[in-house]
C-alpha atoms as a PDB file:
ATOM      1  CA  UNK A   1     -23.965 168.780 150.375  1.00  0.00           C
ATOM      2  CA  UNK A   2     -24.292 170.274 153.501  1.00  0.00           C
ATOM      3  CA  UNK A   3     -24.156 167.545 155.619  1.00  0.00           C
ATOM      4  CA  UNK A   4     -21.053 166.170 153.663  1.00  0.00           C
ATOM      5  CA  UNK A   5     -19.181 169.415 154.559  1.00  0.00           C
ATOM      6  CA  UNK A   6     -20.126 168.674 158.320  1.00  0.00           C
ATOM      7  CA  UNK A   7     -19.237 165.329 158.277  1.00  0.00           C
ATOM      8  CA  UNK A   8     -15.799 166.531 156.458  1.00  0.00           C
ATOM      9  CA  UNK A   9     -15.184 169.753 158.784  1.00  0.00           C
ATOM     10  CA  UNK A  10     -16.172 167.316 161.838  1.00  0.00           C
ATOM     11  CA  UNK A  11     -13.160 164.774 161.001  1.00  0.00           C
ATOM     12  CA  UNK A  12     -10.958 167.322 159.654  1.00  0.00           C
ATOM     13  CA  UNK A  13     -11.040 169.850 161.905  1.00  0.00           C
ATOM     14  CA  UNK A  14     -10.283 172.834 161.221  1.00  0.00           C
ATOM     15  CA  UNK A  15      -9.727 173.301 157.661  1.00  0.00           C
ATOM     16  CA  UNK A  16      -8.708 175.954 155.706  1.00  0.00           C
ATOM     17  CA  UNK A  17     -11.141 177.313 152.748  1.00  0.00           C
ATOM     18  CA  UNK A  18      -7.999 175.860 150.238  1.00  0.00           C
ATOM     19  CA  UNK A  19      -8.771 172.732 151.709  1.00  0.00           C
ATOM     20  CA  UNK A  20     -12.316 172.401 150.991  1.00  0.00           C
ATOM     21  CA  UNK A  21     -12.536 173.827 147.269  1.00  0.00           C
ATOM     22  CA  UNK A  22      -9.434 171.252 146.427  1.00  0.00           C
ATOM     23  CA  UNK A  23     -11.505 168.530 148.113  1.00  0.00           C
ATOM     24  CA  UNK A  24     -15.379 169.518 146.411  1.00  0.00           C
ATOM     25  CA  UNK A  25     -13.382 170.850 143.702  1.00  0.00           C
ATOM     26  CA  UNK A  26     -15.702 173.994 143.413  1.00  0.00           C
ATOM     27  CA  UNK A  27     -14.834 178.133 143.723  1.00  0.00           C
ATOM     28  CA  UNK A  28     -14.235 179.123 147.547  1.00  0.00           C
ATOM     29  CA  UNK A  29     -17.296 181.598 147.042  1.00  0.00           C
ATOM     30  CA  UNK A  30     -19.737 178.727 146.760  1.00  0.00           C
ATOM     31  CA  UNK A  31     -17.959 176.745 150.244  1.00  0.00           C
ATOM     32  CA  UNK A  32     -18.185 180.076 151.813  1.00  0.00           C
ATOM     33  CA  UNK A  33     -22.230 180.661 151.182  1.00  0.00           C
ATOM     34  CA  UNK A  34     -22.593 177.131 152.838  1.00  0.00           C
ATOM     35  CA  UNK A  35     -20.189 177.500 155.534  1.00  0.00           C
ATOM     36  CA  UNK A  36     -22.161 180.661 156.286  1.00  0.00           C
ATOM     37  CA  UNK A  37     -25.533 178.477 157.003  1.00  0.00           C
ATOM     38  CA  UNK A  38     -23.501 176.408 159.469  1.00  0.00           C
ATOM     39  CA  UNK A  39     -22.150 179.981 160.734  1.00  0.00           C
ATOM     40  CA  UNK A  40     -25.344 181.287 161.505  1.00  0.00           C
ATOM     41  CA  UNK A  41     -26.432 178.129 163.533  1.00  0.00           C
ATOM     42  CA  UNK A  42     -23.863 178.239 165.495  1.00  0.00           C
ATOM     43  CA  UNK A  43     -21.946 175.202 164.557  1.00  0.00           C
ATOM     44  CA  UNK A  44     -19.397 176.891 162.292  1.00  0.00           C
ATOM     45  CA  UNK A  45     -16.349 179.392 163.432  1.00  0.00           C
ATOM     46  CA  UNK A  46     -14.876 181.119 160.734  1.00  0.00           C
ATOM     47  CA  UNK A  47     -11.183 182.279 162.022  1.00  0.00           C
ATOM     48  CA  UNK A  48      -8.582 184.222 159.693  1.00  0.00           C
ATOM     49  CA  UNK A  49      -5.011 183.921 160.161  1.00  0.00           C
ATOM     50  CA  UNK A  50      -2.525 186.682 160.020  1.00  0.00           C
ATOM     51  CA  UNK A  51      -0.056 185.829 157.496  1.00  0.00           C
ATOM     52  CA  UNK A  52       4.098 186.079 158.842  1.00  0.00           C
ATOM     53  CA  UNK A  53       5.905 186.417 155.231  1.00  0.00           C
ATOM     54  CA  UNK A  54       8.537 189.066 155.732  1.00  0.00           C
ATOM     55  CA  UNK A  55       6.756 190.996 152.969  1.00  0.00           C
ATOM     56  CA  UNK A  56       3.295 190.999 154.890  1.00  0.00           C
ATOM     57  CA  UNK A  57       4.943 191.398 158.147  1.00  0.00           C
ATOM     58  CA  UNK A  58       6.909 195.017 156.602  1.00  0.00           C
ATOM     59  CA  UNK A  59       3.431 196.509 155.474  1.00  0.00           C
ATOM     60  CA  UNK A  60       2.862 194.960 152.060  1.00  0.00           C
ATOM     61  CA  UNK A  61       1.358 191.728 150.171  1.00  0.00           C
ATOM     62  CA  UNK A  62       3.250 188.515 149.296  1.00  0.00           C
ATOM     63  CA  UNK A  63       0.333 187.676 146.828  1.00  0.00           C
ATOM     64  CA  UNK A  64       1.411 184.630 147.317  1.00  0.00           C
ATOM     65  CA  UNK A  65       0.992 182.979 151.083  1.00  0.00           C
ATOM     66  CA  UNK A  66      -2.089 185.949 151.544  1.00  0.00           C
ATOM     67  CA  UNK A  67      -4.393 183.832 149.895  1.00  0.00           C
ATOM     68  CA  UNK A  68      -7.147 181.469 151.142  1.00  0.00           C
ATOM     69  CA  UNK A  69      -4.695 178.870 152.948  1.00  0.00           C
ATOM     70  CA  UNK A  70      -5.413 181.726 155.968  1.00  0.00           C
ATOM     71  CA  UNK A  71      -8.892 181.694 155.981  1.00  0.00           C
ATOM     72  CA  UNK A  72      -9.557 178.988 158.165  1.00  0.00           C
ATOM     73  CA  UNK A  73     -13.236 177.236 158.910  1.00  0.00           C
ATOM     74  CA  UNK A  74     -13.557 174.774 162.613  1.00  0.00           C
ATOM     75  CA  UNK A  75     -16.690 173.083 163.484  1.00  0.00           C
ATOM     76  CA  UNK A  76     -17.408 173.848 166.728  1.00  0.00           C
ATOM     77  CA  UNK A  77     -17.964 170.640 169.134  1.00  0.00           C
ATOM     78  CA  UNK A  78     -21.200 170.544 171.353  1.00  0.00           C
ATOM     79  CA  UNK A  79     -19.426 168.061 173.717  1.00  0.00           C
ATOM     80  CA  UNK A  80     -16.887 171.170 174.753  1.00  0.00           C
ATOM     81  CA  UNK A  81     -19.589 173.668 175.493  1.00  0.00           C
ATOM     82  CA  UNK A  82     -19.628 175.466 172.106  1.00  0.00           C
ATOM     83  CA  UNK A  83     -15.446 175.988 172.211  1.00  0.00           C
ATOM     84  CA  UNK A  84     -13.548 175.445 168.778  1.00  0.00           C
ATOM     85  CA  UNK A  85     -11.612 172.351 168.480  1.00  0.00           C
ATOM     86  CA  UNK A  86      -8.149 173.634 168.665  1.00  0.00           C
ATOM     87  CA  UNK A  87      -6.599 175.650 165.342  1.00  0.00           C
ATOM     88  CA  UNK A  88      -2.557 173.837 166.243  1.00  0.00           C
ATOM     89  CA  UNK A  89      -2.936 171.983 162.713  1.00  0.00           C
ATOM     90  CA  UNK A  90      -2.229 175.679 161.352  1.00  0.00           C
ATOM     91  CA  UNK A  91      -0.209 177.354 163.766  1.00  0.00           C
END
């Protein structure tokens, strides 16, 4: 399994945590303890995204756009020196 989630943050890179429990269809608490292995080797960036709702952006929670569509996982490429691929698919 873990080599399927390389091979699937590798060619579709980066990808949100939302991303990967719809496409393993398991709980984002079992991707993250993977994604944590990769993490600590180095090979994994985990970045979160500041949600822009104008409820979020006056202080408070949407509870709807603040949910794990911001948490957002790139594999980092050894031909670039260790830099993240770049995070535009979310921006």
């Amino acid at each position: 399994m873990l080599l399927d989630l390389k091979n699937y943050l590798e060619a579709h890179n980066p990808a949100s945590i939302g991303d990967l429990a719809t496409h393993y269809s398991i709980e984002p608490d079992a991707l993250r303890g993977m994604l944590d292995h990769w993490i600590r080797k180095g090979k994994v960036k985990r970045l979160e995204l500041g949600c822009t709702c104008k409820s979020c952006s006056q202080g408070g929670t949407c509870g709807s756009c603040c949910s794990t569509s911001f948490e957002i996982y790139q594999w980092l490429d050894g031909a670039n020196d260790g830099k993240a691929a770049s995070p535009d698919r979310y921006s």
